[in-house]
N, C-alpha and C. Protein backbone atom coordinates (compact mmCIF):
# COMPACT_ATOMS: atom_id res chain seq x y z
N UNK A 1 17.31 12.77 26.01
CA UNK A 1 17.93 11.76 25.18
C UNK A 1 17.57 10.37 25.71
N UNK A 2 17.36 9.00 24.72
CA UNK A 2 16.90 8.41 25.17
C UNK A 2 18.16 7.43 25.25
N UNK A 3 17.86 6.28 26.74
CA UNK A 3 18.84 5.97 26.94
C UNK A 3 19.13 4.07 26.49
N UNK A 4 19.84 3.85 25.92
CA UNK A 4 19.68 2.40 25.48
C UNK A 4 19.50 1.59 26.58
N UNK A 5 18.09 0.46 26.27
CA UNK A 5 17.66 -0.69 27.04
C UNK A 5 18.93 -1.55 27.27
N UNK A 6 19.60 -2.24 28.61
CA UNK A 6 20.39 -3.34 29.12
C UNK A 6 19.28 -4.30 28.72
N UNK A 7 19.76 -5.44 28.26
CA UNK A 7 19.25 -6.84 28.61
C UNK A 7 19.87 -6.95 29.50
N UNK A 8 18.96 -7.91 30.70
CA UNK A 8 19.65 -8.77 31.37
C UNK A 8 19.75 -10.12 31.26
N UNK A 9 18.73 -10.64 31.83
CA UNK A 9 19.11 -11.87 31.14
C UNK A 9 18.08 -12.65 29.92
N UNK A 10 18.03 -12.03 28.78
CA UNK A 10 17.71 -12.12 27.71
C UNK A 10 15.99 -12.05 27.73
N UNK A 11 15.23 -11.82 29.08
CA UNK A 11 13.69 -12.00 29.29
C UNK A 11 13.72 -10.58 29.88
N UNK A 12 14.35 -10.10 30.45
CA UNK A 12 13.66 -8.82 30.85
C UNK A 12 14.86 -7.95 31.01
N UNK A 13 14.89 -6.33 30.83
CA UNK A 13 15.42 -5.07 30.95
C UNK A 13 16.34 -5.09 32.10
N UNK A 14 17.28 -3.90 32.20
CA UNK A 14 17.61 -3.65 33.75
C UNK A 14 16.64 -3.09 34.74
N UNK A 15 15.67 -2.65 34.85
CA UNK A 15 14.39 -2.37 34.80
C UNK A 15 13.15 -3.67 35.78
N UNK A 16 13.47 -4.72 35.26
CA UNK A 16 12.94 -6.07 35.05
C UNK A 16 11.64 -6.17 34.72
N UNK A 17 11.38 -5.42 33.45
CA UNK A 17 10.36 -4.78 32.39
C UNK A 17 10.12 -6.32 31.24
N UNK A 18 8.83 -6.91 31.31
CA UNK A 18 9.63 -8.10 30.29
C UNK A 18 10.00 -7.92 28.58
N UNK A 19 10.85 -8.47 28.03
CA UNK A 19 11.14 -8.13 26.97
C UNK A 19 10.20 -9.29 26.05
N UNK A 20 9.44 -8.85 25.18
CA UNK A 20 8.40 -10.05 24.39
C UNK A 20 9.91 -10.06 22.98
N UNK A 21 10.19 -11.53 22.76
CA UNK A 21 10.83 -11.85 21.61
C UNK A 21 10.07 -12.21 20.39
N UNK A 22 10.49 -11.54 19.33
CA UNK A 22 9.48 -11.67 18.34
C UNK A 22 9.52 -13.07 17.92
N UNK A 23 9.04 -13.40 17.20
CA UNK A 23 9.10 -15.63 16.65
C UNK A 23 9.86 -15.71 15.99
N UNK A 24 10.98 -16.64 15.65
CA UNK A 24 12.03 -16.40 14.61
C UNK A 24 11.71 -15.94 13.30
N UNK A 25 10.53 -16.21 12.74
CA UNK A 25 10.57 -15.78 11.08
C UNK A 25 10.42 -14.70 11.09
N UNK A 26 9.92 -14.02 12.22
CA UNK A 26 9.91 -12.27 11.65
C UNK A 26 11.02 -11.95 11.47
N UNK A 27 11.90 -11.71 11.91
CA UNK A 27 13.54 -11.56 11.30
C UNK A 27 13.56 -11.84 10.12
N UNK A 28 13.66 -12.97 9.97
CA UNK A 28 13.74 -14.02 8.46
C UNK A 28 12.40 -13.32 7.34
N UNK A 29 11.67 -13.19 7.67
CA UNK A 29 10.71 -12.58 6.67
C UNK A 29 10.52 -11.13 6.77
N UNK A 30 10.86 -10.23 7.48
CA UNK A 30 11.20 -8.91 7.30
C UNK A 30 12.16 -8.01 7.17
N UNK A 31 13.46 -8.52 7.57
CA UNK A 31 14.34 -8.08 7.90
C UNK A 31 15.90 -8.86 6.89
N UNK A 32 15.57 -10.05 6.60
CA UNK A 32 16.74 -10.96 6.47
C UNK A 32 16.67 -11.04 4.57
N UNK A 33 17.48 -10.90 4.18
CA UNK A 33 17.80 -10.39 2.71
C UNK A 33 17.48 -11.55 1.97
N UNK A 34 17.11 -12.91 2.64
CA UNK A 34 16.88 -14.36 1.86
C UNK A 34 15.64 -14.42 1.63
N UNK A 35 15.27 -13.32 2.22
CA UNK A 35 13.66 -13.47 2.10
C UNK A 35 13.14 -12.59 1.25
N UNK A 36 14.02 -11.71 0.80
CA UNK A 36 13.80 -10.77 -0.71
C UNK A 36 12.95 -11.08 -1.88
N UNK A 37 13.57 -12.48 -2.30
CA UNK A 37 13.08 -13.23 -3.44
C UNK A 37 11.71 -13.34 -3.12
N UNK A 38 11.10 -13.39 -2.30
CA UNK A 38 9.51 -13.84 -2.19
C UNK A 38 8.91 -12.18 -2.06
N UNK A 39 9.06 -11.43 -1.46
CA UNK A 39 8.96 -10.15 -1.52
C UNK A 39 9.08 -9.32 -3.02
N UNK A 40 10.02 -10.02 -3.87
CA UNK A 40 10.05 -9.86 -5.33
C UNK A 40 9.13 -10.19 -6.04
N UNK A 41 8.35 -11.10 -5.80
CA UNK A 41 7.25 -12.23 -6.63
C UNK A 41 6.22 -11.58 -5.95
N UNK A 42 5.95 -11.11 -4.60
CA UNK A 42 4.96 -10.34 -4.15
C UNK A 42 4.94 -8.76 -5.16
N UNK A 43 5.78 -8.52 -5.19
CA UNK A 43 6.17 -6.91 -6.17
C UNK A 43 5.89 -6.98 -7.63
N UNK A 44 6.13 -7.83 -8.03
CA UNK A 44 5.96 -7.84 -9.54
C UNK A 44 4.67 -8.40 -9.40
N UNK A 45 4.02 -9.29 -8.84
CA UNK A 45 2.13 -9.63 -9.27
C UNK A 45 1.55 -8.58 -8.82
N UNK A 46 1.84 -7.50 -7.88
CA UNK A 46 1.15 -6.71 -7.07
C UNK A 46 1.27 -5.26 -8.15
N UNK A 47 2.60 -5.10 -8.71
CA UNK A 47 2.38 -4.12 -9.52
C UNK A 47 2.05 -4.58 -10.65
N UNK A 48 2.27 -5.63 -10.85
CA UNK A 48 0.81 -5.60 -12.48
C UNK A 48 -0.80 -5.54 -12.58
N UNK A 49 -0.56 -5.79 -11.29
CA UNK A 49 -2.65 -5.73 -10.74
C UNK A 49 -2.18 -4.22 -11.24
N UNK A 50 -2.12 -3.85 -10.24
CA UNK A 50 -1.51 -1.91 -10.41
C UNK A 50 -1.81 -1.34 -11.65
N UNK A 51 -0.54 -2.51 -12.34
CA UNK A 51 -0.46 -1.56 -13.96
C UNK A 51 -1.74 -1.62 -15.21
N UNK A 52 -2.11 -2.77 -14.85
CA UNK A 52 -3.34 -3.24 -15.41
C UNK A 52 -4.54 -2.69 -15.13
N UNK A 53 -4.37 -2.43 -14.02
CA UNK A 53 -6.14 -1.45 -13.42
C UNK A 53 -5.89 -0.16 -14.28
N UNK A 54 -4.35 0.07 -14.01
CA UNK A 54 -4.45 1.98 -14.66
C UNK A 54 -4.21 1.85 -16.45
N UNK A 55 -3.78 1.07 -16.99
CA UNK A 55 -4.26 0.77 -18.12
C UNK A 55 -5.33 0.57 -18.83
N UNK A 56 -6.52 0.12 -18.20
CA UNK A 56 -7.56 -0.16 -19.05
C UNK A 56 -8.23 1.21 -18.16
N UNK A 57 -7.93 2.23 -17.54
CA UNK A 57 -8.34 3.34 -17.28
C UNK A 57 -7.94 4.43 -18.47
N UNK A 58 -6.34 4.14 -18.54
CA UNK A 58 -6.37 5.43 -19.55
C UNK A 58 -6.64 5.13 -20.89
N UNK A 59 -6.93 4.15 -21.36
CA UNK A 59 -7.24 3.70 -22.71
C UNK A 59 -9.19 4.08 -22.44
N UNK A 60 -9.85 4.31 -21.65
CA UNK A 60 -10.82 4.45 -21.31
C UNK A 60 -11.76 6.35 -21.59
N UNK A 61 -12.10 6.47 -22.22
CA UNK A 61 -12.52 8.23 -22.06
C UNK A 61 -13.41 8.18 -21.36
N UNK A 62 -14.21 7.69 -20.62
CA UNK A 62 -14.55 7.57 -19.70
C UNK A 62 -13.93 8.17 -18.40
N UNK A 63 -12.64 7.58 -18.18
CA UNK A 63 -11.70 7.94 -17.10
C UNK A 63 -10.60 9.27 -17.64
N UNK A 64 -10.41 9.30 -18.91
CA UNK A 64 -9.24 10.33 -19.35
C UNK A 64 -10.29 11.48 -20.33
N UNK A 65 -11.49 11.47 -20.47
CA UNK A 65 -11.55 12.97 -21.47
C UNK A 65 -11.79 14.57 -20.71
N UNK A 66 -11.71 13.92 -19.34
CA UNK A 66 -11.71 15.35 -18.54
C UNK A 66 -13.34 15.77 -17.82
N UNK A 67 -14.32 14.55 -18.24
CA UNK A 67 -15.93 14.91 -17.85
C UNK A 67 -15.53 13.59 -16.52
N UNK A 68 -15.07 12.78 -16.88
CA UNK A 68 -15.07 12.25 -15.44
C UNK A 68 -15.74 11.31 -15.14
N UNK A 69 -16.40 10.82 -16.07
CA UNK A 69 -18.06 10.36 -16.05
C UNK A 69 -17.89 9.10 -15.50
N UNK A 70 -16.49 7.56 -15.76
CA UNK A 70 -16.05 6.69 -15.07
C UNK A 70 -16.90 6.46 -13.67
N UNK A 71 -15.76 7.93 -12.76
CA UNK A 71 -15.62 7.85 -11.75
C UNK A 71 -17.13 8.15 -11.00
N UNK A 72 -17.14 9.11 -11.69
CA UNK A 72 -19.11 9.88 -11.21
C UNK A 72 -19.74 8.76 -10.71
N UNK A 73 -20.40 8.01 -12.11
CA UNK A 73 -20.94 6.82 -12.60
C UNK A 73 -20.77 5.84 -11.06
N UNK A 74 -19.38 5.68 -10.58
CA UNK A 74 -19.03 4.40 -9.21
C UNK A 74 -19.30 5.66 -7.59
N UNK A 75 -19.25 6.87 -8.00
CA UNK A 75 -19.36 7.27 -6.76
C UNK A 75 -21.18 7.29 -6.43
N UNK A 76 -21.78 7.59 -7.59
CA UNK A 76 -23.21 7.96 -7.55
C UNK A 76 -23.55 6.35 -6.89
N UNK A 77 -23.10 5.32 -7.53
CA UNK A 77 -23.74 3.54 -7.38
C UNK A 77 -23.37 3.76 -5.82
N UNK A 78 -21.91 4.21 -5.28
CA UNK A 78 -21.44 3.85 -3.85
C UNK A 78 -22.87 4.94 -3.01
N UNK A 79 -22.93 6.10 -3.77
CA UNK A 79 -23.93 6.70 -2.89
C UNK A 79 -25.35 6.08 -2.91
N UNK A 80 -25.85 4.72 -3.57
CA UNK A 80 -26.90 4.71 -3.60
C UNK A 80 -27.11 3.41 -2.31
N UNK A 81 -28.04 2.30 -2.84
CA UNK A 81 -28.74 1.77 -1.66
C UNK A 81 -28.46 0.30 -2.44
N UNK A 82 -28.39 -0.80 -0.96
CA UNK A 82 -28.59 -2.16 -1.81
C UNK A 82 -29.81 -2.79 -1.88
N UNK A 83 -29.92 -3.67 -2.79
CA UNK A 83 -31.77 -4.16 -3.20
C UNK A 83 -32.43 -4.18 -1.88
N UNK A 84 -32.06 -4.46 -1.03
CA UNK A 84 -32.39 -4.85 0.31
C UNK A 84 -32.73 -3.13 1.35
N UNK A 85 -32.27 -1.98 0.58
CA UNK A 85 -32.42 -1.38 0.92
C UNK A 85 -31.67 -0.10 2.06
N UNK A 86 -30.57 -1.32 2.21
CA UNK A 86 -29.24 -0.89 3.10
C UNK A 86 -28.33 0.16 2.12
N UNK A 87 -27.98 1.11 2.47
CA UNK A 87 -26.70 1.76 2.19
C UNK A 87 -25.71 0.92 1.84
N UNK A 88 -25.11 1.48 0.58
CA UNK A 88 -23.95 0.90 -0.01
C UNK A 88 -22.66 0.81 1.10
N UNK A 89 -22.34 2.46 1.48
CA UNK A 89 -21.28 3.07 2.46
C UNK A 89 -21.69 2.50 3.27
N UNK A 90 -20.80 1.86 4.50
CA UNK A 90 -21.53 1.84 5.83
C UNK A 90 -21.21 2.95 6.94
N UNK A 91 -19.75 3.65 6.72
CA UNK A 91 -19.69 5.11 7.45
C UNK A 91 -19.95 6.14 6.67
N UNK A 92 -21.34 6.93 7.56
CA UNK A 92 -21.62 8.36 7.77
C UNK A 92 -20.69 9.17 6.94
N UNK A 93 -19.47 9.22 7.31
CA UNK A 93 -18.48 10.30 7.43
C UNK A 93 -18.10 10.23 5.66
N UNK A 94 -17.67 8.98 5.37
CA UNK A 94 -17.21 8.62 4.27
C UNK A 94 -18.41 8.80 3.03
N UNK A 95 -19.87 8.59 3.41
CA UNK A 95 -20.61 8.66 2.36
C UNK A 95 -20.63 10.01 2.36
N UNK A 96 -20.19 11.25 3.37
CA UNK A 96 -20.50 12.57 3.05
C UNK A 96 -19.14 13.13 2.58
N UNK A 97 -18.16 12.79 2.19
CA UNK A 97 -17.08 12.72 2.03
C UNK A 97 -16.87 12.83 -0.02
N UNK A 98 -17.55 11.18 -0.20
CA UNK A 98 -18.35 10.99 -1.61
C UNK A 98 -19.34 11.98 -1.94
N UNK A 99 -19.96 12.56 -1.13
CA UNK A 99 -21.21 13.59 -1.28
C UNK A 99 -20.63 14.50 -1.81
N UNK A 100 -19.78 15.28 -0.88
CA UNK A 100 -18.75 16.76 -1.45
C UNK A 100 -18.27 16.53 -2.68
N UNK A 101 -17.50 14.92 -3.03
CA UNK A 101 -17.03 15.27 -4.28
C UNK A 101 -18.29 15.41 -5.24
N UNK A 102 -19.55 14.53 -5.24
CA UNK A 102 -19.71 14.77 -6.00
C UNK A 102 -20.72 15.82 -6.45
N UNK A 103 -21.01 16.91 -5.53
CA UNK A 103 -21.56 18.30 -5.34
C UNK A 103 -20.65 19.01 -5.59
N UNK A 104 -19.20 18.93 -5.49
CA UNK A 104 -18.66 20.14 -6.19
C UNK A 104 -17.73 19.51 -7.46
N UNK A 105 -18.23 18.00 -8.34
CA UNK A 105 -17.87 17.89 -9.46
C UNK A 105 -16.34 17.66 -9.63
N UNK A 106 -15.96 17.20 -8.52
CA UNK A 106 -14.40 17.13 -8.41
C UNK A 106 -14.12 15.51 -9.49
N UNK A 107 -15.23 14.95 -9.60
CA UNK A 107 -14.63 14.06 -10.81
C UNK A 107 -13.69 14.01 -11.76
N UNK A 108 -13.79 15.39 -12.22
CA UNK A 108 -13.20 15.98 -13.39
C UNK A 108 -11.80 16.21 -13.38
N UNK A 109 -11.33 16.03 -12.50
CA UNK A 109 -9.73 16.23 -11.78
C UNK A 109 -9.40 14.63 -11.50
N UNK A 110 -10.54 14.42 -10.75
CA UNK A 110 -10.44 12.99 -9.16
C UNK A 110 -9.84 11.93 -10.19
N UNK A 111 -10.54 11.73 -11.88
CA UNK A 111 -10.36 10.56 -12.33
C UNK A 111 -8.97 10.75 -12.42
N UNK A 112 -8.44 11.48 -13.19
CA UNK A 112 -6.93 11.61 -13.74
C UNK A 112 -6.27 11.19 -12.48
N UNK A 113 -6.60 11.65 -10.92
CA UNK A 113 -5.65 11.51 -10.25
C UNK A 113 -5.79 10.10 -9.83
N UNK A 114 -6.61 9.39 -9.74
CA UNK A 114 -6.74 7.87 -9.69
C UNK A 114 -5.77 7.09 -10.34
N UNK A 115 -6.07 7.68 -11.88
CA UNK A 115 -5.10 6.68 -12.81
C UNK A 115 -3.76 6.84 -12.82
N UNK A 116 -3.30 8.47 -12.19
CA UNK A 116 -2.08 8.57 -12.10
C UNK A 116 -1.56 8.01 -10.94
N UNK A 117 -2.49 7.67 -9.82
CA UNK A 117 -1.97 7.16 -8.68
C UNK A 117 -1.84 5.95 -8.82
N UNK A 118 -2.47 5.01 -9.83
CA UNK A 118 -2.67 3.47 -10.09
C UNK A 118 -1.03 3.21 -10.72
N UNK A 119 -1.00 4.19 -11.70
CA UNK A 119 -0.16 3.99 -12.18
C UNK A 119 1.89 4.23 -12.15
N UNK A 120 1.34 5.25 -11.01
CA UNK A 120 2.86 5.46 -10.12
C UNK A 120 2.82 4.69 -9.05
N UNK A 121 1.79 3.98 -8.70
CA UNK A 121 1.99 2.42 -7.42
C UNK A 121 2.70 1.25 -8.17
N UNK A 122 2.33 1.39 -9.63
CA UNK A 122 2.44 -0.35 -10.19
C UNK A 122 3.69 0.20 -10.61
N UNK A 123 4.26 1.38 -10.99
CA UNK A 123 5.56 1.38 -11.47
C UNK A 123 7.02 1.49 -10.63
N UNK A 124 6.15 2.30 -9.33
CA UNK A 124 7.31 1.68 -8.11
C UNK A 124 7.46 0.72 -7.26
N UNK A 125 6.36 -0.19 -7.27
CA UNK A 125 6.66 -1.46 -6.59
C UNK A 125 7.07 -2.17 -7.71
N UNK A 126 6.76 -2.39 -9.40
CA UNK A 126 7.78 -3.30 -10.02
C UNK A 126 9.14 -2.72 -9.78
N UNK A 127 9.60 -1.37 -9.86
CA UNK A 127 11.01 -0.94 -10.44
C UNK A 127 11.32 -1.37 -8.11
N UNK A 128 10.98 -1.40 -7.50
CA UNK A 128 11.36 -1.67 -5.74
C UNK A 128 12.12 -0.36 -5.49
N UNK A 129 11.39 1.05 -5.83
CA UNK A 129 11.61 2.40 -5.80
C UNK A 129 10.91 2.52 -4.84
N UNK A 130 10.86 2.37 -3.25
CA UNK A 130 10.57 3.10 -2.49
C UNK A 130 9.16 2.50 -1.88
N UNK A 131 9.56 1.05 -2.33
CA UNK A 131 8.26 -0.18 -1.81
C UNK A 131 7.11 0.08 -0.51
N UNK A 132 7.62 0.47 0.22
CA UNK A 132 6.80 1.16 1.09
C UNK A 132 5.56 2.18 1.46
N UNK A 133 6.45 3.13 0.82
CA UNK A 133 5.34 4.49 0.09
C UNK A 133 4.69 4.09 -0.67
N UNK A 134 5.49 3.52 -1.65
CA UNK A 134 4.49 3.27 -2.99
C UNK A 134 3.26 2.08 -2.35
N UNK A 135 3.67 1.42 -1.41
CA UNK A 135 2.64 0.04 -1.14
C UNK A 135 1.66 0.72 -0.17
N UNK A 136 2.20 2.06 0.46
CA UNK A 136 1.13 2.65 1.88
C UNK A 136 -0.06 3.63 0.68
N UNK A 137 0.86 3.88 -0.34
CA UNK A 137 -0.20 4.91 -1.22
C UNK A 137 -1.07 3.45 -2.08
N UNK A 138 -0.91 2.78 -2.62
CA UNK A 138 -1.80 1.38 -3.14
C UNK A 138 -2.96 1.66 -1.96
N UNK A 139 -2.43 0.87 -0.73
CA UNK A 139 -2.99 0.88 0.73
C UNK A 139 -4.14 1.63 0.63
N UNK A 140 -3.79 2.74 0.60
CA UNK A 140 -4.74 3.73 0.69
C UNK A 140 -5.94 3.77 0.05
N UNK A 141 -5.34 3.59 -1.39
CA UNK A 141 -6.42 3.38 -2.71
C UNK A 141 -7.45 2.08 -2.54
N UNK A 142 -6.96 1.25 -1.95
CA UNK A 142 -7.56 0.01 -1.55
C UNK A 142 -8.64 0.11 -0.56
N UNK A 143 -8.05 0.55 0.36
CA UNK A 143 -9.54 1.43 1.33
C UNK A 143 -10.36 2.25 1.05
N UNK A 144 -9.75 3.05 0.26
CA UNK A 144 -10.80 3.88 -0.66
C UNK A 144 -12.03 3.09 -1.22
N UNK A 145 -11.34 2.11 -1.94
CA UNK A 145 -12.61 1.18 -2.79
C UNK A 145 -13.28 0.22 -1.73
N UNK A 146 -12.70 0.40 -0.72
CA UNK A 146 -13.51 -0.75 -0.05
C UNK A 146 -14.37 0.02 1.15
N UNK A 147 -14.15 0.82 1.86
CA UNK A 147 -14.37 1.93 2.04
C UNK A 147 -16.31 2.48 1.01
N UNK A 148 -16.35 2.06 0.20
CA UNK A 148 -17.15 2.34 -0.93
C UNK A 148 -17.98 1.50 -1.59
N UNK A 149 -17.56 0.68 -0.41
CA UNK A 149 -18.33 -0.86 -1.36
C UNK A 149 -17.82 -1.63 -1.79
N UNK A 150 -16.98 -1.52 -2.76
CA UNK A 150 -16.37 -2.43 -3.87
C UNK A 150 -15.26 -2.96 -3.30
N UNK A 151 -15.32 -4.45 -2.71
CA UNK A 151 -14.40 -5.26 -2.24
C UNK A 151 -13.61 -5.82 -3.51
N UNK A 152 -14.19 -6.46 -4.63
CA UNK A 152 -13.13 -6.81 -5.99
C UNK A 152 -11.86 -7.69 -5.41
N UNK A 153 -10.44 -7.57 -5.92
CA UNK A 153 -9.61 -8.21 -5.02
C UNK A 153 -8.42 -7.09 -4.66
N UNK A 154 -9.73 -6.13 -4.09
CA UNK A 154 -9.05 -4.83 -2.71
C UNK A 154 -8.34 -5.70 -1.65
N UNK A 155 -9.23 -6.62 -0.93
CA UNK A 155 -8.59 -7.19 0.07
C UNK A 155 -7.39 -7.95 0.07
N UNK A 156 -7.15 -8.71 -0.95
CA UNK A 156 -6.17 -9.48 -1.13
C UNK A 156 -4.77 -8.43 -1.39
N UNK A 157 -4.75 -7.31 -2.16
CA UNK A 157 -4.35 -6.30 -3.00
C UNK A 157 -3.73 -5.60 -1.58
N UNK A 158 -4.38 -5.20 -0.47
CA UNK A 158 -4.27 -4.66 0.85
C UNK A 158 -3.22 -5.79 2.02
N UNK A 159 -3.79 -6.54 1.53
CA UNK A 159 -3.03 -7.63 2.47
C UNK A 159 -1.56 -7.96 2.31
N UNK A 160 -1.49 -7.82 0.87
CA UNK A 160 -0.15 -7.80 0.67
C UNK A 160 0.82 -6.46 0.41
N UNK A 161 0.21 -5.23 0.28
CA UNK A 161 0.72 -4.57 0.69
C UNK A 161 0.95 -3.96 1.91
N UNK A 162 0.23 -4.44 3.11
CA UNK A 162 0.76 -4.42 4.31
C UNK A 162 1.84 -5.27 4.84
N UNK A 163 2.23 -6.66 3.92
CA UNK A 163 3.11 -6.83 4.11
C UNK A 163 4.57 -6.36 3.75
N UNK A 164 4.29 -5.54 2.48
CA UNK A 164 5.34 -4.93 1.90
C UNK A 164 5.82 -3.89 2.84
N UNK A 165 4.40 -3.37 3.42
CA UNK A 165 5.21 -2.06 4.00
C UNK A 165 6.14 -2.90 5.26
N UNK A 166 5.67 -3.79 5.95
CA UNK A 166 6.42 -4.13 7.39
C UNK A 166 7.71 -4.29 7.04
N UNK A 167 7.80 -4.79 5.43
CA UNK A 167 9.26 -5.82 4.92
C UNK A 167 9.76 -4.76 4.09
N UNK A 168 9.97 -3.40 4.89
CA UNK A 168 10.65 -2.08 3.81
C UNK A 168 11.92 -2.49 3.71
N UNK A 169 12.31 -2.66 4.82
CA UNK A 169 13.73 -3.12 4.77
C UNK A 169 14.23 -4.05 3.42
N UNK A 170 13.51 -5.18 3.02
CA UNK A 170 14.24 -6.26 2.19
C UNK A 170 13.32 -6.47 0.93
N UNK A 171 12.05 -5.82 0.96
CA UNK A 171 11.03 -5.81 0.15
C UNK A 171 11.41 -5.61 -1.37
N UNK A 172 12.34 -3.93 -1.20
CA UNK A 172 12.90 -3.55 -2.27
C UNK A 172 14.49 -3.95 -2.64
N UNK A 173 15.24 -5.06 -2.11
CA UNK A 173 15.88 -5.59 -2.01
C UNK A 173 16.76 -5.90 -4.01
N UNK A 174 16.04 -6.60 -4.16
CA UNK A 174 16.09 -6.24 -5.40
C UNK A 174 15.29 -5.65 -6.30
N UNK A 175 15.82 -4.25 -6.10
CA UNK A 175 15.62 -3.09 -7.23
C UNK A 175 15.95 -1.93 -6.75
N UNK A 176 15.40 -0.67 -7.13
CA UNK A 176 16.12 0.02 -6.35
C UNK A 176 16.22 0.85 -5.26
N UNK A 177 15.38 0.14 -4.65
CA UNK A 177 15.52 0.64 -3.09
C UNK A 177 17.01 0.19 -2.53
N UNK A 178 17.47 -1.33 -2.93
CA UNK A 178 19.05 -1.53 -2.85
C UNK A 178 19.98 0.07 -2.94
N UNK A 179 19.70 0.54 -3.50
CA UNK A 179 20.51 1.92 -3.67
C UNK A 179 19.90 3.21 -2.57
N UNK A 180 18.45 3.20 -2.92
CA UNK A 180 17.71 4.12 -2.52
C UNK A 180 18.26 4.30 -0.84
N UNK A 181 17.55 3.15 -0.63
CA UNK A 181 17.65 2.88 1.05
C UNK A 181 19.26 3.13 1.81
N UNK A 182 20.33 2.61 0.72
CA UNK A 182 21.97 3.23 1.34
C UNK A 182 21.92 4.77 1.20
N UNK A 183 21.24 5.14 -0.12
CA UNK A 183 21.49 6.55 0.17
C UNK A 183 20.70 7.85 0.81
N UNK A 184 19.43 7.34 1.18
CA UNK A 184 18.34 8.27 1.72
C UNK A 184 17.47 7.50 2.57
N UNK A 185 18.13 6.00 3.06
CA UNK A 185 17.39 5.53 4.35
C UNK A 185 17.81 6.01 5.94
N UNK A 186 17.72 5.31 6.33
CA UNK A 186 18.15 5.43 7.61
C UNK A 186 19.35 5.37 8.19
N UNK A 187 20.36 6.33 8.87
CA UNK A 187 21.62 6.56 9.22
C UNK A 187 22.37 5.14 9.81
N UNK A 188 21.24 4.59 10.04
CA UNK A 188 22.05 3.22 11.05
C UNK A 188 22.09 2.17 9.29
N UNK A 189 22.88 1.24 9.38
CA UNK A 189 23.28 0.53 8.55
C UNK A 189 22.01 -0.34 8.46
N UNK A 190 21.19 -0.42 7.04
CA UNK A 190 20.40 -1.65 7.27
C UNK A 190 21.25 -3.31 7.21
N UNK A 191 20.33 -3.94 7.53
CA UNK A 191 21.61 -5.36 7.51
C UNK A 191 20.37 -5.96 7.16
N UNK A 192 21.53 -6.49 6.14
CA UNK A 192 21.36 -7.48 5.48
C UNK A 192 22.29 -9.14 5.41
N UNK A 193 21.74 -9.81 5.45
CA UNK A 193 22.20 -11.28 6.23
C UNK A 193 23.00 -12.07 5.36
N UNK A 194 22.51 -11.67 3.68
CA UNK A 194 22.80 -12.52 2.71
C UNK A 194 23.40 -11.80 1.55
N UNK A 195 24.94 -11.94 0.97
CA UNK A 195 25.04 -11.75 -0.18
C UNK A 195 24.25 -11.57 -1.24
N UNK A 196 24.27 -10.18 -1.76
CA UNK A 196 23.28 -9.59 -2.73
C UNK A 196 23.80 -10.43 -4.33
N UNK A 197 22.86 -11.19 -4.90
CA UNK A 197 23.47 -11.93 -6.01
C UNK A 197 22.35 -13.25 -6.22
């Protein structure tokens, strides 16, 4: 069992281990419920990128008639070469990765699950259902494409969902992680600093 750290005198442990204090705004921007509202405006532009990418996917047969051809079409370009002659991929692992899928034709599945993943990211970071997951699974998708070549605005798209995930606590603040998080977060009380309103 682990045993709770003494401060002593506010720089180091009983121990005399030093304690690093984080800078005041991390509190204030991860943790502190006033800082929600900006975490909100991060959630709603972040899931309309979201909703918008997986929209002009499923309106697309390209991406929805079940041949796949979308996705094929960007994995074959990621497997190919740039004018210059360089590899698209720059890891080994990952261009053989793209290889498998597209030797055993997994397109045909892969697209649907793209658009369904585009589209259950943009609908739980607007509704703040579980901001985290939903921003580590975006995350993911974002490396994927970049990962592949296609920077687009992956990076920007990534950047802010790494901030979402650090700011689980207040991220989903308003919506419903407010509920989620009292009833299936963490046993210790989250705190919150500021009247919800």
């Amino acid at each position: 069992m682990l045993t709770p750290i003494k401060v002593v005198d506010g720089l180091t442990d009983e121990r005399g281990h030093v304690l690093l204090q984080d800078p005041p705004f991390v509190p204030l921007l991860f943790s502190h419920a006033a800082a929600a509202w900006l975490w909100l405006g991060v959630r709603l532009w972040l899931g309309y990128q979201w909703l918008t990418a997986a929209s002009h996917k499923l309106t697309d047969p390209a991406w929805m008639d079940g041949s796949g051809a979308a996705i094929r079409t960007y994995w074959t370009s990621a497997l190919g070469t740039t004018p210059a002659g360089q590899p698209v991929i720059t890891y080994d692992w990952y261009r053989a990765f793209l290889q498998m899928l597209v030797d055993n034709h997994a397109e045909t599945w892969f697209s649907k699950l793209i658009v369904g993943g585009e589209l259950t990211v943009g609908v739980a970071v607007l509704l703040g259902a579980g901001v985290a997951i939903a921003a580590s699974s975006g995350l993911a998708m974002n490396f994927a494409y970049m990962l592949a070549g296609s920077a687009s605005s992956n990076p920007i798209l990534a950047l802010l969902e790494i901030g979402l995930i650090l700011a689980w606590k207040n991220a989903g603040y308003y919506g419903l992680d407010f509920f989620l998080l009292r009833r299936f977060g963490p046993r210790q009380p989250v705190v919150a600093t500021a009247d919800r309103g």
